[in-house]
Protein backbone atom coordinates (compact mmCIF):
# COMPACT_ATOMS: atom_id res chain seq x y z
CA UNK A 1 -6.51 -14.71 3.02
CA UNK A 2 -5.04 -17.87 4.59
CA UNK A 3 -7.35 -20.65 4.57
CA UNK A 4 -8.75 -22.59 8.18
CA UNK A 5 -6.55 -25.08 8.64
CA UNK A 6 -6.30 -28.17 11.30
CA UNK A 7 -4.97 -26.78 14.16
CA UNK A 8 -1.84 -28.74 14.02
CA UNK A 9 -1.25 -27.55 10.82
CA UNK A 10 -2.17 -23.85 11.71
CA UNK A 11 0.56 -24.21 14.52
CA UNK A 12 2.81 -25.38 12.01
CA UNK A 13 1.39 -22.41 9.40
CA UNK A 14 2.08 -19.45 12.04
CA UNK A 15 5.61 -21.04 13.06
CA UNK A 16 6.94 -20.76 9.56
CA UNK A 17 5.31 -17.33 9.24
CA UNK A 18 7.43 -16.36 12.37
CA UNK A 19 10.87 -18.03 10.99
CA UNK A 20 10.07 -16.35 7.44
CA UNK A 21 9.69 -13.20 9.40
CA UNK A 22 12.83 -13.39 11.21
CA UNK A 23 14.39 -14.05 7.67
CA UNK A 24 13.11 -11.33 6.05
CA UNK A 25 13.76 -8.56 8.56
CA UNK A 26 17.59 -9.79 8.19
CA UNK A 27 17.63 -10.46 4.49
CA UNK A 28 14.41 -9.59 2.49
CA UNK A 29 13.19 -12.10 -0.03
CA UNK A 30 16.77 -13.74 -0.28
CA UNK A 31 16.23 -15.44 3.27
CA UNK A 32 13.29 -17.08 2.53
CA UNK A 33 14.07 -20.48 1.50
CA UNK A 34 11.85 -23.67 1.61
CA UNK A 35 14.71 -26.05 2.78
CA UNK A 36 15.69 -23.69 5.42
CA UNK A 37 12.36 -22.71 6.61
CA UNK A 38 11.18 -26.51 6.94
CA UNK A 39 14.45 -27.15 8.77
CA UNK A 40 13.63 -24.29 11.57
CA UNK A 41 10.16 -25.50 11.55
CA UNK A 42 11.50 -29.04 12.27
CA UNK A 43 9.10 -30.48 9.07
CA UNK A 44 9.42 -31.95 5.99
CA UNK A 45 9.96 -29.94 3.17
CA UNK A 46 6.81 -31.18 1.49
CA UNK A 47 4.66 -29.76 4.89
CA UNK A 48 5.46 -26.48 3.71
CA UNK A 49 3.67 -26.69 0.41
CA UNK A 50 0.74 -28.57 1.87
CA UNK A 51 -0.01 -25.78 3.69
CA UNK A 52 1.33 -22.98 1.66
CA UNK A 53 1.19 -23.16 -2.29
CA UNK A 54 4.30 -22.33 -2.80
CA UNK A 55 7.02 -19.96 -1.40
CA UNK A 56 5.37 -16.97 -2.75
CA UNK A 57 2.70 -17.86 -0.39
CA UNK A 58 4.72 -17.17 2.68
CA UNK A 59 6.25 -14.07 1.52
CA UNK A 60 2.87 -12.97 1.08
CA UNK A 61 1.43 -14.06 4.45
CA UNK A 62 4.94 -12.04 5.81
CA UNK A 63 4.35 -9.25 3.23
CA UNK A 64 0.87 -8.54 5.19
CA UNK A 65 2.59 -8.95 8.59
CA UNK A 66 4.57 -6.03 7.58
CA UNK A 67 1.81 -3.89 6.73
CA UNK A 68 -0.14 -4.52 9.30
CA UNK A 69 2.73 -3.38 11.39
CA UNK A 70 2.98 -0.02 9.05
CA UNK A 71 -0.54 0.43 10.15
CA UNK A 72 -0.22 -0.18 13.63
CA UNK A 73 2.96 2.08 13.84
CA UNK A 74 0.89 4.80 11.88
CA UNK A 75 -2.05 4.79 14.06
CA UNK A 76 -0.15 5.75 17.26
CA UNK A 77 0.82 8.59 15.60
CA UNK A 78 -3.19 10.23 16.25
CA UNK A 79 -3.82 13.96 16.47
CA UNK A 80 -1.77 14.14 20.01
CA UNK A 81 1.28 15.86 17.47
CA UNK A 82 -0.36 18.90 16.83
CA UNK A 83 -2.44 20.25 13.83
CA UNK A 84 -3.16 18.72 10.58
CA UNK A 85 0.39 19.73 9.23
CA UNK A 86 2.11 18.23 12.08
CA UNK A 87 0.53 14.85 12.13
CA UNK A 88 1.03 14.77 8.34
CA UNK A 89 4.75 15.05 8.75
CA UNK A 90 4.69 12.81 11.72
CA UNK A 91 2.74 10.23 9.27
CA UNK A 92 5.65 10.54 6.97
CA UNK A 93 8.43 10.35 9.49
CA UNK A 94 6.66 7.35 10.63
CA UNK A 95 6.42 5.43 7.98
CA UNK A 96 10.04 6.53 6.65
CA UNK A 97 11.66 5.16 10.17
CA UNK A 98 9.33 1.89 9.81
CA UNK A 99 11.38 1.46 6.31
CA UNK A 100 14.46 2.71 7.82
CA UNK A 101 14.29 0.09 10.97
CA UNK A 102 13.28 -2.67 8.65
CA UNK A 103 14.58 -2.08 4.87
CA UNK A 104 15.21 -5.51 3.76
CA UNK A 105 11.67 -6.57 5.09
CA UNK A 106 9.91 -3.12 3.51
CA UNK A 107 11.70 -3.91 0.65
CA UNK A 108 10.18 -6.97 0.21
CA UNK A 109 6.68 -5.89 1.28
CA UNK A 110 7.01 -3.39 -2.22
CA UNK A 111 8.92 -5.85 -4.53
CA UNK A 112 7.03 -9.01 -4.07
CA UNK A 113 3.92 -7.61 -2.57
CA UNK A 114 0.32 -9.16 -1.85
CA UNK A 115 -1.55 -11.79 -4.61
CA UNK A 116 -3.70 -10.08 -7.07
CA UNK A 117 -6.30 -8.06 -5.64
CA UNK A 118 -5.06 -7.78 -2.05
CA UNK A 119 -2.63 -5.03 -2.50
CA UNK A 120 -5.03 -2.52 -2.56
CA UNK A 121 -6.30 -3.86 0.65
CA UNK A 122 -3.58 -4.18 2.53
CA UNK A 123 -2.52 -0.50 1.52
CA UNK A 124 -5.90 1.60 2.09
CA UNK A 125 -6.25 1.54 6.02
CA UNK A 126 -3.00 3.28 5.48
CA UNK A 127 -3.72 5.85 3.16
CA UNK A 128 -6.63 6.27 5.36
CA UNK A 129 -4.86 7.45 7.87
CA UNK A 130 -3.97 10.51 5.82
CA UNK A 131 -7.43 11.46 5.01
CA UNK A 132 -8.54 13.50 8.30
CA UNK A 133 -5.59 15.95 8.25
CA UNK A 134 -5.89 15.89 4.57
CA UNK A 135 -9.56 17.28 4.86
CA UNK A 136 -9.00 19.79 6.98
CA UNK A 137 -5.64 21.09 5.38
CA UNK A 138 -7.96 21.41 2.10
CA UNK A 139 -11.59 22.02 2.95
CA UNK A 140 -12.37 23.37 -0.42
CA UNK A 141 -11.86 20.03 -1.84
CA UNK A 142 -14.05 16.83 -2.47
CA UNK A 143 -14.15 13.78 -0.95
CA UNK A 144 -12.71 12.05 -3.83
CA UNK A 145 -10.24 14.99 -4.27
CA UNK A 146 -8.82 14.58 -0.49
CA UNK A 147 -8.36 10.47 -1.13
CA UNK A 148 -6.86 11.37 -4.07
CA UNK A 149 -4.58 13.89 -2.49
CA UNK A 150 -4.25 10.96 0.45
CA UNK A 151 -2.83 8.54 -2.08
CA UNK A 152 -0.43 10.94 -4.16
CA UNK A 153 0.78 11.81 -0.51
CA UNK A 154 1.52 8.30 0.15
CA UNK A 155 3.02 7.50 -3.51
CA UNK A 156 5.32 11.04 -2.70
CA UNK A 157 6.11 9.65 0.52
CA UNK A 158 6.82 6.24 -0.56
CA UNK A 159 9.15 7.20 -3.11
CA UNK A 160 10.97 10.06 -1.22
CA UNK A 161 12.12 7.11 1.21
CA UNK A 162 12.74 4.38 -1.35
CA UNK A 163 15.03 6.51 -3.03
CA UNK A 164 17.07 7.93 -0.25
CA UNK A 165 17.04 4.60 1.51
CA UNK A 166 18.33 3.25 -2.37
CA UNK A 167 22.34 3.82 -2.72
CA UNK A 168 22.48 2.89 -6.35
CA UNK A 169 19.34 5.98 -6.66
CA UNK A 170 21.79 8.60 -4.92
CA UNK A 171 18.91 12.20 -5.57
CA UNK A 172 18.62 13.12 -2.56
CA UNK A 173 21.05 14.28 -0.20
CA UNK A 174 21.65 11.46 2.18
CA UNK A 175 20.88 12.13 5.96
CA UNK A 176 18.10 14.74 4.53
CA UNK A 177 15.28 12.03 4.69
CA UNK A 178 13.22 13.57 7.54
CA UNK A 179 13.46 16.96 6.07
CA UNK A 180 13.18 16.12 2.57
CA UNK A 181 9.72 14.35 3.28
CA UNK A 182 8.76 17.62 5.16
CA UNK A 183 9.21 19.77 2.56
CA UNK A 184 7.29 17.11 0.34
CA UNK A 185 4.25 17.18 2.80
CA UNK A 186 4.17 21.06 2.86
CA UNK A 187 4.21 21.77 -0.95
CA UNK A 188 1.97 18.71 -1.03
CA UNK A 189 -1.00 20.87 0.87
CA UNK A 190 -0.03 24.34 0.10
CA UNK A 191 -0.49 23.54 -3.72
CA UNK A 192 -3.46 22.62 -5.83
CA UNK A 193 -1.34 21.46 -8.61
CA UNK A 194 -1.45 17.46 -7.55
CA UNK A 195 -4.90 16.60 -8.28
């Protein structure tokens, strides 16, 4: 949580947030640079880590940018796609095109992540999401059962697109990303095997 700052210095926090953003949507954690940053910001280098601890401080304040736009992205999806199955795979295919549109930026949201104690945080409103349809896909299980299912869904997911969006991790056929996660999502709820 960023602390309440001045608001000439919380002008000069959200302006390096939006540089570091641009940066990282181009090149990941690589393009975040204090020198650089300050320069865009048109400060002193030493401004940045008055108002930020250090660099990891930014690519966390960006790191939660990104989620929150996984989240937002993943909301519109809604029940307007059909039944449970449907907006299951469209959760998928959302989140896989969020990762595919930004890579180096989702890369660094995974790699670098939130401080200790945040990530969990920043990543439940989007498990969520995957609750509802979860619940009424299985309505013989628990509520702790379907969250459970929600979060394997989301590691499955997760890792179906980091791999095929990996070229050094060549599994899965490339192109197939869509229809791999599909087939994921459908043995996911047809099988009681993953909790």
């Amino acid at each position: 949580m960023l602390e309440t700052l001045p608001p000439k210095r919380a002008a000069l926090r959200d302006r390096v947030i939006e540089i570091a953003e641009v940066k990282a949507e181009n090149e990941g954690i690589s393009g975040l640079r204090a020198r650089d940053l300050a320069s865009e910001a048109g400060c002193a280098l030493g401004s940045i880590y008055t108002i930020f601890g250090d660099l990891g401080d930014v690519g966390a304040a960006v790191n939660q940018r990104s989620f929150d736009q996984i989240l937002s992205a993943m909301q519109q999806v809604g029940d307007s796609r059909g039944g449970a199955l449907d907006v299951l795979k469209s959760l998928a295919a959302t989140y896989a095109q969020y990762a595919t549109d930004h890579t180096p930026r989702w890369k660094m949201a995974f790699e670098t992540g939130l401080p200790e104690g945040e990530g969990d945080a920043a990543l439940a409103p989007i498990i969520d999401i995957f609750v509802d349809p979860m619940a009424e896909l299985l309505p013989a299980y628990s509520t702790r059962m379907v969250l459970r299912s929600a979060r394997v869904l989301f590691a499955t997911i997760h890792g179906i697109t980091a791999m095929s969006l990996d070229p050094r991790l060549p599994v899965l056929p490339e192109g197939d990303l869509r229809r791999n996660l599909n087939a994921a999502v459908t043995a996911m709820v047809s099988t009681n095997e993953h909790v």
